[in-house]
PDB file of N, CA and C in Angstrom:
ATOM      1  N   UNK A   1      -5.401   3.703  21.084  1.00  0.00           N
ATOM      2  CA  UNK A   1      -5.568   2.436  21.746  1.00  0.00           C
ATOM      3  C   UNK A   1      -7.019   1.972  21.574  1.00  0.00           C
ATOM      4  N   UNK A   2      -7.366   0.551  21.350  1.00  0.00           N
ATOM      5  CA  UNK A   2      -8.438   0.422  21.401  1.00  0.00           C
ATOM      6  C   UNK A   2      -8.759  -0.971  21.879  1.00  0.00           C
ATOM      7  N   UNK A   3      -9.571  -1.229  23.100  1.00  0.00           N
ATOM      8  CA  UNK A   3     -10.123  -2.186  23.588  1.00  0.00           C
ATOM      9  C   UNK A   3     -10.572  -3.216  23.343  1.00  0.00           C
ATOM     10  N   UNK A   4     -10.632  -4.614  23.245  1.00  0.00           N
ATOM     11  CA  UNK A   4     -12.106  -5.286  22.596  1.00  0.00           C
ATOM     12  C   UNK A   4     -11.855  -7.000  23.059  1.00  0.00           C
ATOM     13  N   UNK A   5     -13.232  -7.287  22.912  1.00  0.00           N
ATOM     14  CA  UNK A   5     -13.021  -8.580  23.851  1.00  0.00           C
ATOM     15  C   UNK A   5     -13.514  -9.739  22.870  1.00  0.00           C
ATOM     16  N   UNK A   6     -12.848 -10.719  22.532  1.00  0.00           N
ATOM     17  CA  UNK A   6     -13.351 -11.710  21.200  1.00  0.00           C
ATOM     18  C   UNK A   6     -14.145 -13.215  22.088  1.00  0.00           C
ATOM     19  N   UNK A   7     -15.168 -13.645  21.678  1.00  0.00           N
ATOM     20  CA  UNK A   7     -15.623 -14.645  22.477  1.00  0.00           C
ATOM     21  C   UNK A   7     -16.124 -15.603  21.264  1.00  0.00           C
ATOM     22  N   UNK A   8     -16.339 -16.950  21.256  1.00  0.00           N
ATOM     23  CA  UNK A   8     -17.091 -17.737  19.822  1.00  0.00           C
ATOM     24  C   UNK A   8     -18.419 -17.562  20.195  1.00  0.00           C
ATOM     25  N   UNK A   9     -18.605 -17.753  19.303  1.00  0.00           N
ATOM     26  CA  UNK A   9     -20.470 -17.287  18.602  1.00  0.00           C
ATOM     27  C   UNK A   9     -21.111 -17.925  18.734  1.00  0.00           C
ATOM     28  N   UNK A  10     -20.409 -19.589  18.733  1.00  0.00           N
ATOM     29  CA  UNK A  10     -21.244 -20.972  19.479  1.00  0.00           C
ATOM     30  C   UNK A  10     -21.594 -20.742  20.528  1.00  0.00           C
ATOM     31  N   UNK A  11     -20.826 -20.710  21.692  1.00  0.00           N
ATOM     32  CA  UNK A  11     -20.878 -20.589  23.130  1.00  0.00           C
ATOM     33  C   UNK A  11     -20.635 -19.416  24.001  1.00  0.00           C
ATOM     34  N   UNK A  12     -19.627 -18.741  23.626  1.00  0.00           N
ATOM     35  CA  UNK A  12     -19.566 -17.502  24.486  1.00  0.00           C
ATOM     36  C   UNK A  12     -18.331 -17.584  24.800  1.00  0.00           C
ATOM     37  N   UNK A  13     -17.511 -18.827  24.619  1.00  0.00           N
ATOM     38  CA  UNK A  13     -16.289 -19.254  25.120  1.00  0.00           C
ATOM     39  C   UNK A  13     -14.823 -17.851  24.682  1.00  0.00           C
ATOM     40  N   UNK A  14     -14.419 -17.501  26.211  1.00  0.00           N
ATOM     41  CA  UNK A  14     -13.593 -16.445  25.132  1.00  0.00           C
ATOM     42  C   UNK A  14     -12.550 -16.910  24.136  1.00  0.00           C
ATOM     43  N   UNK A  15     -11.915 -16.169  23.980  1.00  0.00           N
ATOM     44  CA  UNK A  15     -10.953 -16.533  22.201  1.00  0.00           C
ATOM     45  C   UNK A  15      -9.162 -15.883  22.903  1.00  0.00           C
ATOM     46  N   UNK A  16      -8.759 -16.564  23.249  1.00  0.00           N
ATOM     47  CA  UNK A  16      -7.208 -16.452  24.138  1.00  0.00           C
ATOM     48  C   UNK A  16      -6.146 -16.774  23.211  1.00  0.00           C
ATOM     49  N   UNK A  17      -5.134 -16.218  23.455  1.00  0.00           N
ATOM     50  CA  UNK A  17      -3.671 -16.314  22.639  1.00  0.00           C
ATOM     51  C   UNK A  17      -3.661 -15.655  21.086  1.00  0.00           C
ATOM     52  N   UNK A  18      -4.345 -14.796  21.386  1.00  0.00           N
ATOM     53  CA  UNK A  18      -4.008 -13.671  19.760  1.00  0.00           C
ATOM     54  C   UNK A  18      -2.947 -13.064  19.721  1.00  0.00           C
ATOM     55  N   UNK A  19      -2.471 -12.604  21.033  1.00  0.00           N
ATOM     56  CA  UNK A  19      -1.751 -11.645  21.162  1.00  0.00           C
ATOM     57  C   UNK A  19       0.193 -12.399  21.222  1.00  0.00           C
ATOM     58  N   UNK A  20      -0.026 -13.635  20.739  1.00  0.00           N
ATOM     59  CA  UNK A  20       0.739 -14.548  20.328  1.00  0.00           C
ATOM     60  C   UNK A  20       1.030 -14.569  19.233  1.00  0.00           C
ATOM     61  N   UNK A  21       0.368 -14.899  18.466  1.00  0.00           N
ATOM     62  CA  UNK A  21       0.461 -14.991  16.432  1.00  0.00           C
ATOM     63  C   UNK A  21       0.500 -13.856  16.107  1.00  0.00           C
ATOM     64  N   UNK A  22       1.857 -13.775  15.849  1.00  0.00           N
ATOM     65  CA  UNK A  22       2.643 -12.868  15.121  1.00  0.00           C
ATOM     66  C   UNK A  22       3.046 -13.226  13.820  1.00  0.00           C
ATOM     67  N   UNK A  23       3.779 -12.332  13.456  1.00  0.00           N
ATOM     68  CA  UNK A  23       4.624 -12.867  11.779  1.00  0.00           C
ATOM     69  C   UNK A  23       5.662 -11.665  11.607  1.00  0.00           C
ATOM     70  N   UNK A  24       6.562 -12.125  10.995  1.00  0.00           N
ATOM     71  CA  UNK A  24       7.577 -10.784  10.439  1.00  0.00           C
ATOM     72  C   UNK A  24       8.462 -11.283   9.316  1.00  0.00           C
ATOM     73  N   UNK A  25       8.188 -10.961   8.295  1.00  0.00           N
ATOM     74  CA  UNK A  25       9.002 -10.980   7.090  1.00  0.00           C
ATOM     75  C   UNK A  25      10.371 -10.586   7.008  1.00  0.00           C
ATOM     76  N   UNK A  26      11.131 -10.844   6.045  1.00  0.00           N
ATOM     77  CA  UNK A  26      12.699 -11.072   5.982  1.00  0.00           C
ATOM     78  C   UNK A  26      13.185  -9.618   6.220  1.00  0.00           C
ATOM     79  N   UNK A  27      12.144  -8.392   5.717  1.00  0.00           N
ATOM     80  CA  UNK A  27      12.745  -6.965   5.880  1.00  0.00           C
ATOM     81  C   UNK A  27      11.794  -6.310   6.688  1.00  0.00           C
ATOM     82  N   UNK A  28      11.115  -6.663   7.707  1.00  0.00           N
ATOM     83  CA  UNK A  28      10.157  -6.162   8.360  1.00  0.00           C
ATOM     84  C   UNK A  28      10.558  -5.820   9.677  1.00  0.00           C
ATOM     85  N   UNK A  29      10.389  -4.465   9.916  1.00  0.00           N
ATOM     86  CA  UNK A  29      11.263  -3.726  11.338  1.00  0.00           C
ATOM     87  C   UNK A  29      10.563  -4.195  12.383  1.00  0.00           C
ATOM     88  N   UNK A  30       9.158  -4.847  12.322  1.00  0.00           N
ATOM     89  CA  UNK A  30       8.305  -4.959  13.210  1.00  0.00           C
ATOM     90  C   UNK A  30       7.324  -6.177  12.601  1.00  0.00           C
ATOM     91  N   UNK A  31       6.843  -6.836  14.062  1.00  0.00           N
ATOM     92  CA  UNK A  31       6.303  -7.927  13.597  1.00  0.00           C
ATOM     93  C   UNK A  31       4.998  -7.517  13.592  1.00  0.00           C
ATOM     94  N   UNK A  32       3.995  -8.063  12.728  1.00  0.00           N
ATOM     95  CA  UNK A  32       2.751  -7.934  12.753  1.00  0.00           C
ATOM     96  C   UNK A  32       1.855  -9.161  13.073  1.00  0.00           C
ATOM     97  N   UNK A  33      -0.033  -8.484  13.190  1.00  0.00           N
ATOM     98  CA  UNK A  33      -0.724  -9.620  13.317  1.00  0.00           C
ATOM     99  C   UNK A  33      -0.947  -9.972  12.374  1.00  0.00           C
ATOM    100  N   UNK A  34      -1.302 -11.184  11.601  1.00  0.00           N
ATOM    101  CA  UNK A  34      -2.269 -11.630  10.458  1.00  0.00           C
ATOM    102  C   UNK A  34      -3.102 -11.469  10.635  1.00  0.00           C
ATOM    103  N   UNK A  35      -3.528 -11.674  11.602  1.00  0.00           N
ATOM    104  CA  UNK A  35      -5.340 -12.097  11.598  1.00  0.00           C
ATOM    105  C   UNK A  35      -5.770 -10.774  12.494  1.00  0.00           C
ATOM    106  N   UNK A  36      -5.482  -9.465  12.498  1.00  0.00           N
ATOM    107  CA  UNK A  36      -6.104  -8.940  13.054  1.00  0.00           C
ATOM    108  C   UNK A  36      -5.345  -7.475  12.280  1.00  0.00           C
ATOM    109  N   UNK A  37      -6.047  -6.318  11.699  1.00  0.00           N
ATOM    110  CA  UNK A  37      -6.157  -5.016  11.735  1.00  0.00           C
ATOM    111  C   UNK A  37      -7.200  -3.922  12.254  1.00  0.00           C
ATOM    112  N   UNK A  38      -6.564  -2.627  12.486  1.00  0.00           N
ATOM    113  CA  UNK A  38      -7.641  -2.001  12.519  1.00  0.00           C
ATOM    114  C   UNK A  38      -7.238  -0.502  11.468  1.00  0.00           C
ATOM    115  N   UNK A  39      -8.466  -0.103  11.332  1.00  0.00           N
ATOM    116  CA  UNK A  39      -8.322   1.407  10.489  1.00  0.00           C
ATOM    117  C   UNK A  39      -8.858   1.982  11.699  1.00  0.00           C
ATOM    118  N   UNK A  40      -8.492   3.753  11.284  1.00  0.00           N
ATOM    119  CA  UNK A  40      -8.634   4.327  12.301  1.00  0.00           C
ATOM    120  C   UNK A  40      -8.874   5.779  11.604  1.00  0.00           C
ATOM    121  N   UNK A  41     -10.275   6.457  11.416  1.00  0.00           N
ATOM    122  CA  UNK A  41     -10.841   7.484  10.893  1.00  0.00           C
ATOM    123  C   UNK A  41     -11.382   7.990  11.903  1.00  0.00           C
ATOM    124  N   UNK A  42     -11.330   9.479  10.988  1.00  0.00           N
ATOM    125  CA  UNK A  42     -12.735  10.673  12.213  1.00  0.00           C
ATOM    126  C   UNK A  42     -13.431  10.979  10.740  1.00  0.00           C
ATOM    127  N   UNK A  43     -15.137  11.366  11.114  1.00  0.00           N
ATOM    128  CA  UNK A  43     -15.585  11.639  10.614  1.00  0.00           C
ATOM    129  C   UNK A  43     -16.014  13.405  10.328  1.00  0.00           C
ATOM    130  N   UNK A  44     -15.812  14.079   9.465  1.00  0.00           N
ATOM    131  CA  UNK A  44     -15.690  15.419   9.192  1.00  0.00           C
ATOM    132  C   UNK A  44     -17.029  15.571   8.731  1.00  0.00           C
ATOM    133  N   UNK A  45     -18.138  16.654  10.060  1.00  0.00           N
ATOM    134  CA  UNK A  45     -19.331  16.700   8.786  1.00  0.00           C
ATOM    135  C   UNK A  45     -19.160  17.694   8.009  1.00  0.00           C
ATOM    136  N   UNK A  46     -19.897  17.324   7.237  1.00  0.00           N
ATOM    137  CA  UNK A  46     -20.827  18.113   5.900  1.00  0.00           C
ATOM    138  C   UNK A  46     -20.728  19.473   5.988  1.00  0.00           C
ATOM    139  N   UNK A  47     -20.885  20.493   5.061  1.00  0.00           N
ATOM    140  CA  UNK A  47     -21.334  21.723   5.188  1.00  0.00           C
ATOM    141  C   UNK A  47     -22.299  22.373   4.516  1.00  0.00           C
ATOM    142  N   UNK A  48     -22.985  23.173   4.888  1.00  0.00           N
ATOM    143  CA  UNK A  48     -24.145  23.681   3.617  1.00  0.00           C
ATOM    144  C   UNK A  48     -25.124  22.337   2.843  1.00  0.00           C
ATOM    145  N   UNK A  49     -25.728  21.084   4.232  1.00  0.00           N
ATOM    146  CA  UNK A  49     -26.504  20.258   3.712  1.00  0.00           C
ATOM    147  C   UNK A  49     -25.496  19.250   2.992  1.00  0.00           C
ATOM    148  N   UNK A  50     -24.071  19.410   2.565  1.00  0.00           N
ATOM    149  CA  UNK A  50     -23.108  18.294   1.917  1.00  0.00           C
ATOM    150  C   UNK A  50     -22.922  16.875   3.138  1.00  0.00           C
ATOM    151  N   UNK A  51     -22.607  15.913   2.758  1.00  0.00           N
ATOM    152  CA  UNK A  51     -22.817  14.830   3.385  1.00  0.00           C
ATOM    153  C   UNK A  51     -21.093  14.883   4.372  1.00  0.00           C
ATOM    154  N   UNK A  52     -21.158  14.047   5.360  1.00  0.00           N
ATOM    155  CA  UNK A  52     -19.412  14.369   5.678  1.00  0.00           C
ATOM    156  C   UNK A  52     -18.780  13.710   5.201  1.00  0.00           C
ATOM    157  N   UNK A  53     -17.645  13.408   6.233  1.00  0.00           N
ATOM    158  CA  UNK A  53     -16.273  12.683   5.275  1.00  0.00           C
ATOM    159  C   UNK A  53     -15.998  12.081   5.859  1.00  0.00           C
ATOM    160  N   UNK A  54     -15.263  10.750   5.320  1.00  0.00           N
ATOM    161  CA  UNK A  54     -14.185  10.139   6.598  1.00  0.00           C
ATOM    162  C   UNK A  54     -12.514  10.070   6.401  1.00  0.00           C
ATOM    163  N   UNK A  55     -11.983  10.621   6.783  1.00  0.00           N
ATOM    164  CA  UNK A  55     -10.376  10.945   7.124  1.00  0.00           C
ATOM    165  C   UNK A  55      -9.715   9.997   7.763  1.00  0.00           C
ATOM    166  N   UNK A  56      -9.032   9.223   6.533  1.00  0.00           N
ATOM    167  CA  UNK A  56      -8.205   8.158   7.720  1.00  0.00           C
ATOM    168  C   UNK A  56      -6.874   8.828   8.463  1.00  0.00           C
ATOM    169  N   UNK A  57      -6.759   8.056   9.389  1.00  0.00           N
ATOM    170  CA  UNK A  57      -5.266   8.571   9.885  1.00  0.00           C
ATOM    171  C   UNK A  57      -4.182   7.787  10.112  1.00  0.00           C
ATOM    172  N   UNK A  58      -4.620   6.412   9.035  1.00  0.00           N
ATOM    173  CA  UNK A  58      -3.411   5.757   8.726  1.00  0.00           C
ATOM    174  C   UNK A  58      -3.151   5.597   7.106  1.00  0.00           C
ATOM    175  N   UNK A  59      -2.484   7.064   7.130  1.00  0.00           N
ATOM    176  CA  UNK A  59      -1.933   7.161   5.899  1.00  0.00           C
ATOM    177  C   UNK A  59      -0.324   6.856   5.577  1.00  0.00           C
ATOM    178  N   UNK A  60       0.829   6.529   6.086  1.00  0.00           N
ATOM    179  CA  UNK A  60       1.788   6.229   6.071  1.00  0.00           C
ATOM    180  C   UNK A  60       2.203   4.845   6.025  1.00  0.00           C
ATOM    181  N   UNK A  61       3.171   4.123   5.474  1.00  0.00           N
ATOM    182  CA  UNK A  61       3.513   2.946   5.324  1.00  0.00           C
ATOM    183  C   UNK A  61       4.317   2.571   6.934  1.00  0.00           C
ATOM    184  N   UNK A  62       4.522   1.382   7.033  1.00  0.00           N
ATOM    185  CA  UNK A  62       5.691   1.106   8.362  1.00  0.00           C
ATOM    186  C   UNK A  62       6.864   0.692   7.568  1.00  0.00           C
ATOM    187  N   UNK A  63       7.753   1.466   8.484  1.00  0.00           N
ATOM    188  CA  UNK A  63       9.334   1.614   7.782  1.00  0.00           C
ATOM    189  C   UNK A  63       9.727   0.200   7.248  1.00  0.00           C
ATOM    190  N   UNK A  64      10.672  -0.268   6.586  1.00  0.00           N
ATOM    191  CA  UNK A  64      10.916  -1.606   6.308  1.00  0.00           C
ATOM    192  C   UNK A  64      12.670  -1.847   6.478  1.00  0.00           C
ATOM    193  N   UNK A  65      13.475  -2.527   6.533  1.00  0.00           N
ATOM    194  CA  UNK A  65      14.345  -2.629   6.345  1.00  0.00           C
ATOM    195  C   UNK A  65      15.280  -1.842   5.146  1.00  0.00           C
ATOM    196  N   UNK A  66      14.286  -2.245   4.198  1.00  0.00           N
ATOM    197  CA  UNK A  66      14.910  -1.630   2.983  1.00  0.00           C
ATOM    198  C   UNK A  66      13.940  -0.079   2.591  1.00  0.00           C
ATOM    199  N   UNK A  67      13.186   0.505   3.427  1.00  0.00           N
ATOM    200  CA  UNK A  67      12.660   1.420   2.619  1.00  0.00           C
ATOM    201  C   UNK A  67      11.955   2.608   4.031  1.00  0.00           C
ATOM    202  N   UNK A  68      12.264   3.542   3.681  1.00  0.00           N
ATOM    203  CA  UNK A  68      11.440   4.687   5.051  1.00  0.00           C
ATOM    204  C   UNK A  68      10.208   4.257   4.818  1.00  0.00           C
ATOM    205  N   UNK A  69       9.261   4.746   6.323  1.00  0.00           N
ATOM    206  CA  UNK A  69       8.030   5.394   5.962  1.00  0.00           C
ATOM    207  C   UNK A  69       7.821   6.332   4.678  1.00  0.00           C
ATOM    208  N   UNK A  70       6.483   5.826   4.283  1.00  0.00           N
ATOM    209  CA  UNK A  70       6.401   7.063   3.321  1.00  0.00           C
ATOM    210  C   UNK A  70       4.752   7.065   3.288  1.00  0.00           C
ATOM    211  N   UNK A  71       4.051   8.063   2.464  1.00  0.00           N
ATOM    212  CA  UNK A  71       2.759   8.335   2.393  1.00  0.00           C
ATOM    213  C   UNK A  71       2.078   7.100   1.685  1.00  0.00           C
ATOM    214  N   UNK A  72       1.094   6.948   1.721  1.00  0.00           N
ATOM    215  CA  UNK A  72       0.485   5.626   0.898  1.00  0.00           C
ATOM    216  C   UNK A  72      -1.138   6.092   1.198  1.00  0.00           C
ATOM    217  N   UNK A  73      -2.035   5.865   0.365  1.00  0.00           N
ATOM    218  CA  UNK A  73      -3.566   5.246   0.396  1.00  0.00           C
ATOM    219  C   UNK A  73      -3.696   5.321   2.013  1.00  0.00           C
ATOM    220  N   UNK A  74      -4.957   5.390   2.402  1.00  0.00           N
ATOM    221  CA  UNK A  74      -5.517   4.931   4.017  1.00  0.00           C
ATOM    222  C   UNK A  74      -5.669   3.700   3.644  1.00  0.00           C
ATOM    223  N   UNK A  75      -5.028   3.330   4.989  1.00  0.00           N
ATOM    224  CA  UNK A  75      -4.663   1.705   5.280  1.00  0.00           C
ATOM    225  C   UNK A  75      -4.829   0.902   6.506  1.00  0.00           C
ATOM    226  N   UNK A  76      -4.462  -0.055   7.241  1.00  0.00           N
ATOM    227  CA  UNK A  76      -4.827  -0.204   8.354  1.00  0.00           C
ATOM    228  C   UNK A  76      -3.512  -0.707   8.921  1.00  0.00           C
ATOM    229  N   UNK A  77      -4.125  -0.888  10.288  1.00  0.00           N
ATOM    230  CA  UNK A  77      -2.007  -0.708  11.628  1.00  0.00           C
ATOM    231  C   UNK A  77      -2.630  -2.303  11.336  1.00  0.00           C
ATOM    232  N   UNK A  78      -1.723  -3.468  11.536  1.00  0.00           N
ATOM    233  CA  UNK A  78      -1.595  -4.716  12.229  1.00  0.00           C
ATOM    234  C   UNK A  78       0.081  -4.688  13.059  1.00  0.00           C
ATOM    235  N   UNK A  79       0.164  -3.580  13.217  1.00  0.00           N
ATOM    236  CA  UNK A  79       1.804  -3.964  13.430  1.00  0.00           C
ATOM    237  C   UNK A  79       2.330  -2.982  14.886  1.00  0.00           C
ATOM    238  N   UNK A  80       1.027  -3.082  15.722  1.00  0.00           N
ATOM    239  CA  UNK A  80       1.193  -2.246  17.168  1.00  0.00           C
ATOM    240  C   UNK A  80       1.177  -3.426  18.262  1.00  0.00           C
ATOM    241  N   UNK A  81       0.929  -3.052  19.248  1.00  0.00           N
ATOM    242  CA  UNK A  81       1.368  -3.827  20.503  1.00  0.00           C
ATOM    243  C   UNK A  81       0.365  -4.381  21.018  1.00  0.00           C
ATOM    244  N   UNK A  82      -0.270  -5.731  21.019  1.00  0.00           N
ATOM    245  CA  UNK A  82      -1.624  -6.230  21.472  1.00  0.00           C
ATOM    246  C   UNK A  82      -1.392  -6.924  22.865  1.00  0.00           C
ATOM    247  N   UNK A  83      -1.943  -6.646  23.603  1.00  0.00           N
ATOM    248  CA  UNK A  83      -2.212  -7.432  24.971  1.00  0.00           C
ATOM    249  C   UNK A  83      -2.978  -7.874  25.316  1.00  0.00           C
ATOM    250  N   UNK A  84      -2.931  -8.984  26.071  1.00  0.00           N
ATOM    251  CA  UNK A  84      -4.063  -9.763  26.895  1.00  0.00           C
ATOM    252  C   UNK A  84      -4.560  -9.298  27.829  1.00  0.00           C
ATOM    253  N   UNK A  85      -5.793  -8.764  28.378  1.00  0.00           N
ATOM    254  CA  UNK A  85      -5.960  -7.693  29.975  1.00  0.00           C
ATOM    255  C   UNK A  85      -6.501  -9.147  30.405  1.00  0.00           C
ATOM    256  N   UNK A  86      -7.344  -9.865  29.989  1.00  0.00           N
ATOM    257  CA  UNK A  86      -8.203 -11.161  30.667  1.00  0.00           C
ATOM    258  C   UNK A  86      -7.985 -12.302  29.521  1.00  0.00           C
ATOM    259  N   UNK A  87      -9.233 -12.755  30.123  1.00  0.00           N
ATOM    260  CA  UNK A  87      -9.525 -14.083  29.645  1.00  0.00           C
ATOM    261  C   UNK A  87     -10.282 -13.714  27.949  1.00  0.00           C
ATOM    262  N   UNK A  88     -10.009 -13.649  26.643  1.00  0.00           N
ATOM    263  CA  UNK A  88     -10.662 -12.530  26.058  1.00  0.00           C
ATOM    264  C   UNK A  88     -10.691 -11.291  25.640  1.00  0.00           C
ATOM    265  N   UNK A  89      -9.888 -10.746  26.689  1.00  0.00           N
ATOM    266  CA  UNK A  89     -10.306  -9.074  26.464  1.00  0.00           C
ATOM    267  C   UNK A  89      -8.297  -9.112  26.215  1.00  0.00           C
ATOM    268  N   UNK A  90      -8.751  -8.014  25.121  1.00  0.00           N
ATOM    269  CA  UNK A  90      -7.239  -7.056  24.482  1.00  0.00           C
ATOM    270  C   UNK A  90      -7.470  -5.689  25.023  1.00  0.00           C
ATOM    271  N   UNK A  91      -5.926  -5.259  24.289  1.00  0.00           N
ATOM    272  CA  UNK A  91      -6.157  -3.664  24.187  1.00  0.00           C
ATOM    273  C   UNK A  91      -4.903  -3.562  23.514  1.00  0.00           C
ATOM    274  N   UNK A  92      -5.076  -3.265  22.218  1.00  0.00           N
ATOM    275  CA  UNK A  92      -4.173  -2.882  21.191  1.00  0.00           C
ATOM    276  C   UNK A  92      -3.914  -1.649  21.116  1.00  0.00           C
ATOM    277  N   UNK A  93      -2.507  -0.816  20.914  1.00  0.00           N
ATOM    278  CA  UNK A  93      -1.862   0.244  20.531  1.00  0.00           C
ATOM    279  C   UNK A  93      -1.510  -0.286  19.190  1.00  0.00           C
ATOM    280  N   UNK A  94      -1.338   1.360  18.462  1.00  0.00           N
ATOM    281  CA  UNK A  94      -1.833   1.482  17.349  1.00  0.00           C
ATOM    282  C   UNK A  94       0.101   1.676  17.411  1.00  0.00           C
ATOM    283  N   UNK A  95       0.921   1.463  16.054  1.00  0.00           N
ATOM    284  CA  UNK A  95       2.483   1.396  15.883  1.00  0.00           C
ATOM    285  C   UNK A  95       2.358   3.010  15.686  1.00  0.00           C
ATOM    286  N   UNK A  96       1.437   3.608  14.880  1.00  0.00           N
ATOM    287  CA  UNK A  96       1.871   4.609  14.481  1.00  0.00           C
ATOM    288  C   UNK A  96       1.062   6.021  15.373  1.00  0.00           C
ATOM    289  N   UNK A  97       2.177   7.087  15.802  1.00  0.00           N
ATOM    290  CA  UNK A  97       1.077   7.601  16.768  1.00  0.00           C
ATOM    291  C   UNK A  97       0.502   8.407  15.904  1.00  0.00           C
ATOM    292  N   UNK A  98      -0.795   8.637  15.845  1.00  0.00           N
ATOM    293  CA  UNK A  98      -1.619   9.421  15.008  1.00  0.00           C
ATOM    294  C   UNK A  98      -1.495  11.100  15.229  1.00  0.00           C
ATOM    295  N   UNK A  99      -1.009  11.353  16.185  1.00  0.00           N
ATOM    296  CA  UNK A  99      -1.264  13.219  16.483  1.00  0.00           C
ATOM    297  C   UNK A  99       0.022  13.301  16.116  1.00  0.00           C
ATOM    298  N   UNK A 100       0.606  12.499  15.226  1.00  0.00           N
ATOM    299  CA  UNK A 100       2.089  13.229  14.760  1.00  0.00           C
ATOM    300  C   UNK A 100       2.241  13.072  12.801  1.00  0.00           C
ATOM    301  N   UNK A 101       0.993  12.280  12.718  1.00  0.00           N
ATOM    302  CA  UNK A 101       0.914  11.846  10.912  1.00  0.00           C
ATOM    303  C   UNK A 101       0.543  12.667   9.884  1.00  0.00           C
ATOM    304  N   UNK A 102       0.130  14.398  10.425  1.00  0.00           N
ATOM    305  CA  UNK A 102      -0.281  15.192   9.903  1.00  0.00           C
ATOM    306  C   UNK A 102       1.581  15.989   9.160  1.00  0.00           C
ATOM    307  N   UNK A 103       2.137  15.985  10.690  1.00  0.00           N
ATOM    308  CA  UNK A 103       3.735  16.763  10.443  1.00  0.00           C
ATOM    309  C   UNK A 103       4.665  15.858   9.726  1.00  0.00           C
ATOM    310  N   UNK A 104       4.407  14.262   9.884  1.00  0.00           N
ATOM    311  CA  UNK A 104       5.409  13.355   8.810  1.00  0.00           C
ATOM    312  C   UNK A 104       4.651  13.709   7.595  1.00  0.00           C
ATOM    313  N   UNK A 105       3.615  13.412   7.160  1.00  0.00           N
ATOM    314  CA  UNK A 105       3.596  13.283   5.854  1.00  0.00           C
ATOM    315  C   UNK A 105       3.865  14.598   5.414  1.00  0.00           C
ATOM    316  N   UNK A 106       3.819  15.713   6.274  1.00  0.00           N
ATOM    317  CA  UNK A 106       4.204  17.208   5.347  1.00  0.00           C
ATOM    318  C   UNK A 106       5.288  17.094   4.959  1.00  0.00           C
ATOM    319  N   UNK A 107       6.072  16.399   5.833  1.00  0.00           N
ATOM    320  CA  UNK A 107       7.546  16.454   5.777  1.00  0.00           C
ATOM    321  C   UNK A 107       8.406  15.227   5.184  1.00  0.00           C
ATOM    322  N   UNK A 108       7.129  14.446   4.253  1.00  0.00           N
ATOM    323  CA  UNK A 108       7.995  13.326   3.520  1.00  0.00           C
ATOM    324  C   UNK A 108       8.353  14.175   1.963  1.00  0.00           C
ATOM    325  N   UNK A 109       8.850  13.358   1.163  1.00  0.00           N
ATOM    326  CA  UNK A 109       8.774  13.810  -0.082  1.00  0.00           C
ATOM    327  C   UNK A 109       8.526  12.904  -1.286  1.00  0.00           C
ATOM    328  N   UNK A 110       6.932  12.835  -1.529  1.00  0.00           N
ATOM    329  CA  UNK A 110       6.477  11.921  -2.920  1.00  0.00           C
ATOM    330  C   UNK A 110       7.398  12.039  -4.011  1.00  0.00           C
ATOM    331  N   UNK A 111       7.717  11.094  -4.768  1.00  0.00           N
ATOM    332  CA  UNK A 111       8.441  10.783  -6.079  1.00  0.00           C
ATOM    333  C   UNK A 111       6.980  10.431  -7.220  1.00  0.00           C
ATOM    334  N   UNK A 112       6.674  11.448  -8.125  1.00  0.00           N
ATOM    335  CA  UNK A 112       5.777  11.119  -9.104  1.00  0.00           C
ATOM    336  C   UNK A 112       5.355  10.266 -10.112  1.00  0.00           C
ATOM    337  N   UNK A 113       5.011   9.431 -10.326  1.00  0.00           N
ATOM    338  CA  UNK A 113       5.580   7.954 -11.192  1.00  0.00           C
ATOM    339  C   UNK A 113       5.108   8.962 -12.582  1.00  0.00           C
ATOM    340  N   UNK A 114       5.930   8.669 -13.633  1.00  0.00           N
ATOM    341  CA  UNK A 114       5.607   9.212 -14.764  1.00  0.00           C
ATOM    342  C   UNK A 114       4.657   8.718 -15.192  1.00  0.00           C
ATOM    343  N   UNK A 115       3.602   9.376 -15.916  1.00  0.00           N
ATOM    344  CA  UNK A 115       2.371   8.951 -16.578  1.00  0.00           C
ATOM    345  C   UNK A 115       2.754   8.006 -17.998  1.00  0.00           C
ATOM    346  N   UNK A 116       2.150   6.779 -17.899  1.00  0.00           N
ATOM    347  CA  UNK A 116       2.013   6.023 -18.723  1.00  0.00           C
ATOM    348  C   UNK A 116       0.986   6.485 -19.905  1.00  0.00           C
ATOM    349  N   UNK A 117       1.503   7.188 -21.210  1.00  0.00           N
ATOM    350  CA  UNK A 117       0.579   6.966 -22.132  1.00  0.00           C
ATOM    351  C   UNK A 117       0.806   6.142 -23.487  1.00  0.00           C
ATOM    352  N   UNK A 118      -0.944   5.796 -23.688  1.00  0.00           N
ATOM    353  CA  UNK A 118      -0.824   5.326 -24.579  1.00  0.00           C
ATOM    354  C   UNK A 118      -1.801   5.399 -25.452  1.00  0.00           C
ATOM    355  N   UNK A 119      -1.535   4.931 -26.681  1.00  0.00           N
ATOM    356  CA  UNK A 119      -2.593   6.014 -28.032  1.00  0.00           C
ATOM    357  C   UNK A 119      -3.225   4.732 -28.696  1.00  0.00           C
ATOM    358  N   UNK A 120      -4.364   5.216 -28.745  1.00  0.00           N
ATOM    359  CA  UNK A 120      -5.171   3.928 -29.857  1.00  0.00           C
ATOM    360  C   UNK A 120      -5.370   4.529 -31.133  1.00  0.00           C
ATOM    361  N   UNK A 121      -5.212   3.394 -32.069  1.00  0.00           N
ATOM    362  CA  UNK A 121      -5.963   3.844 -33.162  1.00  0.00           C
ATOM    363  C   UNK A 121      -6.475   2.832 -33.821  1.00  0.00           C
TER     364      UNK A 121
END
């Protein structure tokens, strides 16, 4: 979950009805925001003077009509539950729960795209 309060930059005036504009496509199990994502990493330090890391933990796709979850690139949620607490202030849940994305992706199964080669001469 994560908190946050949007106000304009002109005035201070807060920024109301985000949690309105939605969208959902013809095969989309869930509606999303446009105008708003977040990523969601921990940072792993370093060892032996090596610099750290950052580990996303939105590595999985959102299911679709036509297709499961499956593993993908780190990516970002727009497609969790946003609320209004005030005038301004949100607090978005994330669709996918993260302390469970370690045991799906063990338990998906990648399909390898065959390697494209090709020869110059």
């Amino acid at each position: 979950m994560v908190e946050f309060k949007l106000t304009n930059a002109v005035n201070g005036y807060p920024i109301v009805g985000l949690e309105s504009s939605t969208s959902k496509s013809s095969t989309a199990t869930v509606a999303s925001y446009p105008n708003l994502s977040f990523a969601l990493s921990k940072l792993v330090p370093g060892k032996s003077g090596s610099p750290g890391e950052w580990v996303s933990y939105l590595v999985t796709t959102v299911p679709t009509t036509t297709a499961a979850a499956a593993p993908t690139r780190p990516s970002t949620d727009n497609t969790g539950k946003l609320e209004a607490v005030s005038a301004g202030s949100y607090k978005y849940t994330f669709y996918r729960d993260v302390t469970k994305i370690k045991d799906q992706v063990a338990g998906m199964t990648v399909t390898r795209r065959p390697t494209r080669r090709t020869s110059v001469t």
